[in-house]
Protein backbone atom coordinates (compact mmCIF):
# COMPACT_ATOMS: atom_id res chain seq x y z
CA UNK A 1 101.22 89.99 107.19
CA UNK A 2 98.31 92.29 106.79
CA UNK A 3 98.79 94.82 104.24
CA UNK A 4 96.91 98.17 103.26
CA UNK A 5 97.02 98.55 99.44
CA UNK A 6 95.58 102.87 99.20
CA UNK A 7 95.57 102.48 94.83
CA UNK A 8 92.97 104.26 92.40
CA UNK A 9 94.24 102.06 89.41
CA UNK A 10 91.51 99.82 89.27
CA UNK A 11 93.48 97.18 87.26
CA UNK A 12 96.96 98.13 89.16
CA UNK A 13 95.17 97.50 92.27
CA UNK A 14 93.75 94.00 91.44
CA UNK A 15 96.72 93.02 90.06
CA UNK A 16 98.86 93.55 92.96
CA UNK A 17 96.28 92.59 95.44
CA UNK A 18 96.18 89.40 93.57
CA UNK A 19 100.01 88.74 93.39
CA UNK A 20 100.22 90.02 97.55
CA UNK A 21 98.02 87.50 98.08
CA UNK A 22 99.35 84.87 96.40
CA UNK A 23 102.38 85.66 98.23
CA UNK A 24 100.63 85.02 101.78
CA UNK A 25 100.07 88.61 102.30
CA UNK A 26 96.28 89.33 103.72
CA UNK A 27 95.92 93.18 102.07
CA UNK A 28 92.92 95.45 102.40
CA UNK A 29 91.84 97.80 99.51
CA UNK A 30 91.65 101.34 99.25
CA UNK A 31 90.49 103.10 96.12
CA UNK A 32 90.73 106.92 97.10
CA UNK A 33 92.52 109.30 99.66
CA UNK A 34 89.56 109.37 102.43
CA UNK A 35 89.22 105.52 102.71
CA UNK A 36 92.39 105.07 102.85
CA UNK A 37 92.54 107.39 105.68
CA UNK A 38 90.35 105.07 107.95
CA UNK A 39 91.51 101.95 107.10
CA UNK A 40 95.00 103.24 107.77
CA UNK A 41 93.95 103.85 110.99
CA UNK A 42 93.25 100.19 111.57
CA UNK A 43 95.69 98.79 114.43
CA UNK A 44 95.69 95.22 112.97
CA UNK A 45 97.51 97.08 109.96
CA UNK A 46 101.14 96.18 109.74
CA UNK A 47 102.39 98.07 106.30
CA UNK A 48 100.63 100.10 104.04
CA UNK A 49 101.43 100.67 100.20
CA UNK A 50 100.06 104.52 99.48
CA UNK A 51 99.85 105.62 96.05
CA UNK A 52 100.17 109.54 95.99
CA UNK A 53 97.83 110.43 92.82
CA UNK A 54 94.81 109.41 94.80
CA UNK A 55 90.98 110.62 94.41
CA UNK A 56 89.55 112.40 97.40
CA UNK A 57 92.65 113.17 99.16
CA UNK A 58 95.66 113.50 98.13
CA UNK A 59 98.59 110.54 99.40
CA UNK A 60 100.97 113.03 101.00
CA UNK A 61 98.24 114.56 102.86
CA UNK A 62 96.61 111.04 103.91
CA UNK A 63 100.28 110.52 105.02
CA UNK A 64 100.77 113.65 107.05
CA UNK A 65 97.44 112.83 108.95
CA UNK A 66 98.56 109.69 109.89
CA UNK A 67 101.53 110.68 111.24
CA UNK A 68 99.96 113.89 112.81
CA UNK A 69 97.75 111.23 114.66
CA UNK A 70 100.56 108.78 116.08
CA UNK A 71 99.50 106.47 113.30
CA UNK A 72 103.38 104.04 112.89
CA UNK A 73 102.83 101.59 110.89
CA UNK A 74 105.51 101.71 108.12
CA UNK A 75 104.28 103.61 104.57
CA UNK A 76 105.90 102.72 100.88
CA UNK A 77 104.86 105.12 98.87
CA UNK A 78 103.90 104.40 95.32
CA UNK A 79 104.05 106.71 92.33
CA UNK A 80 104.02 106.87 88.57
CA UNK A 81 105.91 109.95 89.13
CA UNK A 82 109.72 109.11 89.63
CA UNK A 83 111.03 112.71 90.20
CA UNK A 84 112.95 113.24 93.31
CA UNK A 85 110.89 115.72 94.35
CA UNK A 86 108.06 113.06 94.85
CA UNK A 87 110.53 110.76 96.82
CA UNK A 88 111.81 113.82 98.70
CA UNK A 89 108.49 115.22 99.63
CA UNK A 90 106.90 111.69 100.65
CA UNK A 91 110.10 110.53 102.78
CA UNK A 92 109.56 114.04 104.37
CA UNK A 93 106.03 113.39 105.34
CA UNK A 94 107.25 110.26 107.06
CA UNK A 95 107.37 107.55 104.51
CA UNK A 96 109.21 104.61 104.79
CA UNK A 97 110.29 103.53 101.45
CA UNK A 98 109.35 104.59 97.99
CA UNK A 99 108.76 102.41 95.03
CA UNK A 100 108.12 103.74 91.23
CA UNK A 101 105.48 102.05 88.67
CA UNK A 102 105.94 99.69 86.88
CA UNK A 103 107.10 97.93 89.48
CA UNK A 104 107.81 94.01 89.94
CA UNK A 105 106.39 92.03 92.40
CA UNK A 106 109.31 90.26 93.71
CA UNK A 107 110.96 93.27 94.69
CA UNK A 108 107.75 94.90 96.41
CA UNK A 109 107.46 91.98 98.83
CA UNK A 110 110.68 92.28 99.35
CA UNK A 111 110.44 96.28 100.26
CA UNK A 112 106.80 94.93 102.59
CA UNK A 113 109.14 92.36 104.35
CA UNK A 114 111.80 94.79 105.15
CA UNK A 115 109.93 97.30 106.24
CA UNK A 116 107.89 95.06 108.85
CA UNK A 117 111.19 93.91 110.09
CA UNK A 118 112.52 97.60 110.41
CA UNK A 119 109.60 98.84 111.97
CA UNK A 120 110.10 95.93 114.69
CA UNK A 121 112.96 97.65 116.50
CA UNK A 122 111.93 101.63 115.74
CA UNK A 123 111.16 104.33 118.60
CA UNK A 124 107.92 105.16 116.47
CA UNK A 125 106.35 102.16 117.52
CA UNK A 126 104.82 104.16 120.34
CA UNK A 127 101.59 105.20 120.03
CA UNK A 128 100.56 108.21 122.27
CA UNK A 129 97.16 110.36 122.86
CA UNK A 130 97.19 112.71 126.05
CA UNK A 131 99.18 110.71 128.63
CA UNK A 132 98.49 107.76 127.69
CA UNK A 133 100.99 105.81 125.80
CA UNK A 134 101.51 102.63 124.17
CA UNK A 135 104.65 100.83 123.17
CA UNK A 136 103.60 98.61 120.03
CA UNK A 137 106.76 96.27 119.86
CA UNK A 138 106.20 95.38 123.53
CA UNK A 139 103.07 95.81 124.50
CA UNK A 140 103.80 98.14 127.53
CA UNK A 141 100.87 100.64 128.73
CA UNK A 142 102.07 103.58 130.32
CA UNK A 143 99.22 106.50 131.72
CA UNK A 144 101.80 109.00 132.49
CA UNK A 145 104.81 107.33 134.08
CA UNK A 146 102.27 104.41 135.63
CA UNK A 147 102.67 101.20 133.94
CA UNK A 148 99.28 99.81 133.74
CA UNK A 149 98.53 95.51 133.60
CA UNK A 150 96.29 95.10 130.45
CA UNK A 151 94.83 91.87 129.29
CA UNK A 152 95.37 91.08 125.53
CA UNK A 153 91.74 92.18 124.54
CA UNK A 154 91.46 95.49 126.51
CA UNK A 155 94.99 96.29 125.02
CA UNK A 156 93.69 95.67 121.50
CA UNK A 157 90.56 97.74 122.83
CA UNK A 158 92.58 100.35 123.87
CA UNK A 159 94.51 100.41 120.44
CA UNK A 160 91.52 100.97 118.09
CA UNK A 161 89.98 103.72 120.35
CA UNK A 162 93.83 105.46 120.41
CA UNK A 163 94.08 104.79 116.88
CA UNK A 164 90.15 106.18 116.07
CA UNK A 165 90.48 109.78 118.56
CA UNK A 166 87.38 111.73 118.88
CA UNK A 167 84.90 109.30 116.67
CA UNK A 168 82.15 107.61 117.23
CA UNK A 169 82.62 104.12 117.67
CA UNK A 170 79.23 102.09 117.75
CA UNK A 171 79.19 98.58 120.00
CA UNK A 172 78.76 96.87 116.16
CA UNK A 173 82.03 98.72 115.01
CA UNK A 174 84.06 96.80 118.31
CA UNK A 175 82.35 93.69 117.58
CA UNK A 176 83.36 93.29 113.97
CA UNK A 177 86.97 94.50 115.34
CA UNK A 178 87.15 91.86 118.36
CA UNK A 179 85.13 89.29 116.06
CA UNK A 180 87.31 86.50 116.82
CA UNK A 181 86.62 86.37 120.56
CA UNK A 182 83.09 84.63 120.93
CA UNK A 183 82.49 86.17 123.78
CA UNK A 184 82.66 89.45 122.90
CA UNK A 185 79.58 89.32 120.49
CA UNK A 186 77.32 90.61 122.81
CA UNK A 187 76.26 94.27 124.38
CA UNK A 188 76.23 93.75 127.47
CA UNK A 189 79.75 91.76 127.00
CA UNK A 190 81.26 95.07 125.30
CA UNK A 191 79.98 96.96 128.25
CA UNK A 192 82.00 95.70 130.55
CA UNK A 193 85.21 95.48 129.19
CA UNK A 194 84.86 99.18 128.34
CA UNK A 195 84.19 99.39 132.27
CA UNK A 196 87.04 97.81 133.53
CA UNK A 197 89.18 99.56 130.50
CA UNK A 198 88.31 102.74 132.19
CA UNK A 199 88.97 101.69 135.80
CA UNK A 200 92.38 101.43 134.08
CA UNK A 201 93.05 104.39 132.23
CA UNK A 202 90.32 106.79 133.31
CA UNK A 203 86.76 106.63 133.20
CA UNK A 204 86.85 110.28 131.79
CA UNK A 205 88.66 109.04 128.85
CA UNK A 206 86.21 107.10 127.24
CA UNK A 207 82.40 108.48 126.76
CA UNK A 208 79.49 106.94 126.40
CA UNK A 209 76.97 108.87 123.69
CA UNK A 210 73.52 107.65 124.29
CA UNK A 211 72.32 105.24 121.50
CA UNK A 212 75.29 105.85 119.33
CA UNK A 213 78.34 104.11 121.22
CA UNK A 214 81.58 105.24 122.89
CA UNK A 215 84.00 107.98 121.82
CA UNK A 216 87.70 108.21 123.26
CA UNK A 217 89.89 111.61 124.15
């Protein structure tokens, strides 16, 4: 399971990336609010552990955005503060679960396993921008009420672009993201699967900026 670990507590953070991964989890690191932010964003994300004391940004903020920006992936949220007024306001942002430090790590792996198992079967595994919309349990692309026939590589194209709206995404950035299909690693290569991703859903949908790389919506 891939994990997002958002956690300013230098120590805190190593230690429980250290005990995640020990417990097959492959977890990404955060260290303040705007980081976190991004990476959150990331569509090969499956749970994220947010801290809400965080640098930068605050958690329940970094929270709201997500959700403001169809970002489902299920949250626990992770405090030192243990007042229900924490738990209320993070469930109310759209957590998923809420776990107090100290904390053992039995029973957060647990809480990860759960939660990717709960967020199998929930409606908020669509992921929406205009008219487009994607169903994330099934796969289904939908412009409007048009199913559309995606292979596997323009869907996960089509993810990180509806999961990055309105930034620039360089031909490098897509590379690194699609690095496990060989042959993807060149320009030209990129180029046309952006082509016949916009035959698809719109050629309008996706620009081209001159020297810079592509930005969608």
């Amino acid at each position: 399971m891939h994990v997002l670990l958002v956690e300013d507590d230098h120590d805190l953070a190593a230690r429980t990336k250290r005990g995640l991964t020990q417990a097959g989890f492959v977890v990404e690191l955060a260290v303040d609010g705007d980081d976190g932010l991004e990476l959150g964003m990331q569509p090969q994300i499956e749970v994220i552990i947010l801290d809400l004391g965080l640098p930068g940004r605050p958690g329940l903020e970094v929270l709201k955005e997500w959700r403001s920006r169809g970002v489902a992936t299920p949250v626990l949220v992770l405090t030192a503060r243990g007042t229900w007024i924490d738990k209320v306001g993070g469930l109310n942002e759209g957590a998923d679960d809420y776990l107090t430090k100290p904390f053992h790590m039995p029973e957060l792996v647990a809480r990860l396993h759960a939660l990717k198992r709960r967020g199998w079967g929930r409606a908020s595994n669509l992921l929406t921008h205009d008219d487009i919309t994607i169903n994330l349990g099934t796969g289904e692309v939908f412009v409007g009420e048009k199913a559309l026939d995606l292979t596997s590589l323009e869907l996960r194209m089509l993810k990180y672009f509806m999961n990055r709206p309105r930034h620039v995404i360089s031909q490098t950035e897509l590379v690194e993201h699609l690095y496990n299909i060989e042959d993807m690693r060149e320009s030209n290569t990129i180029e046309v699967y952006i082509g016949r991703l916009r035959r698809k859903i719109g050629a309008e949908k996706i620009k081209t900026l001159r020297g810079m790389g592509y930005r969608f919506g």
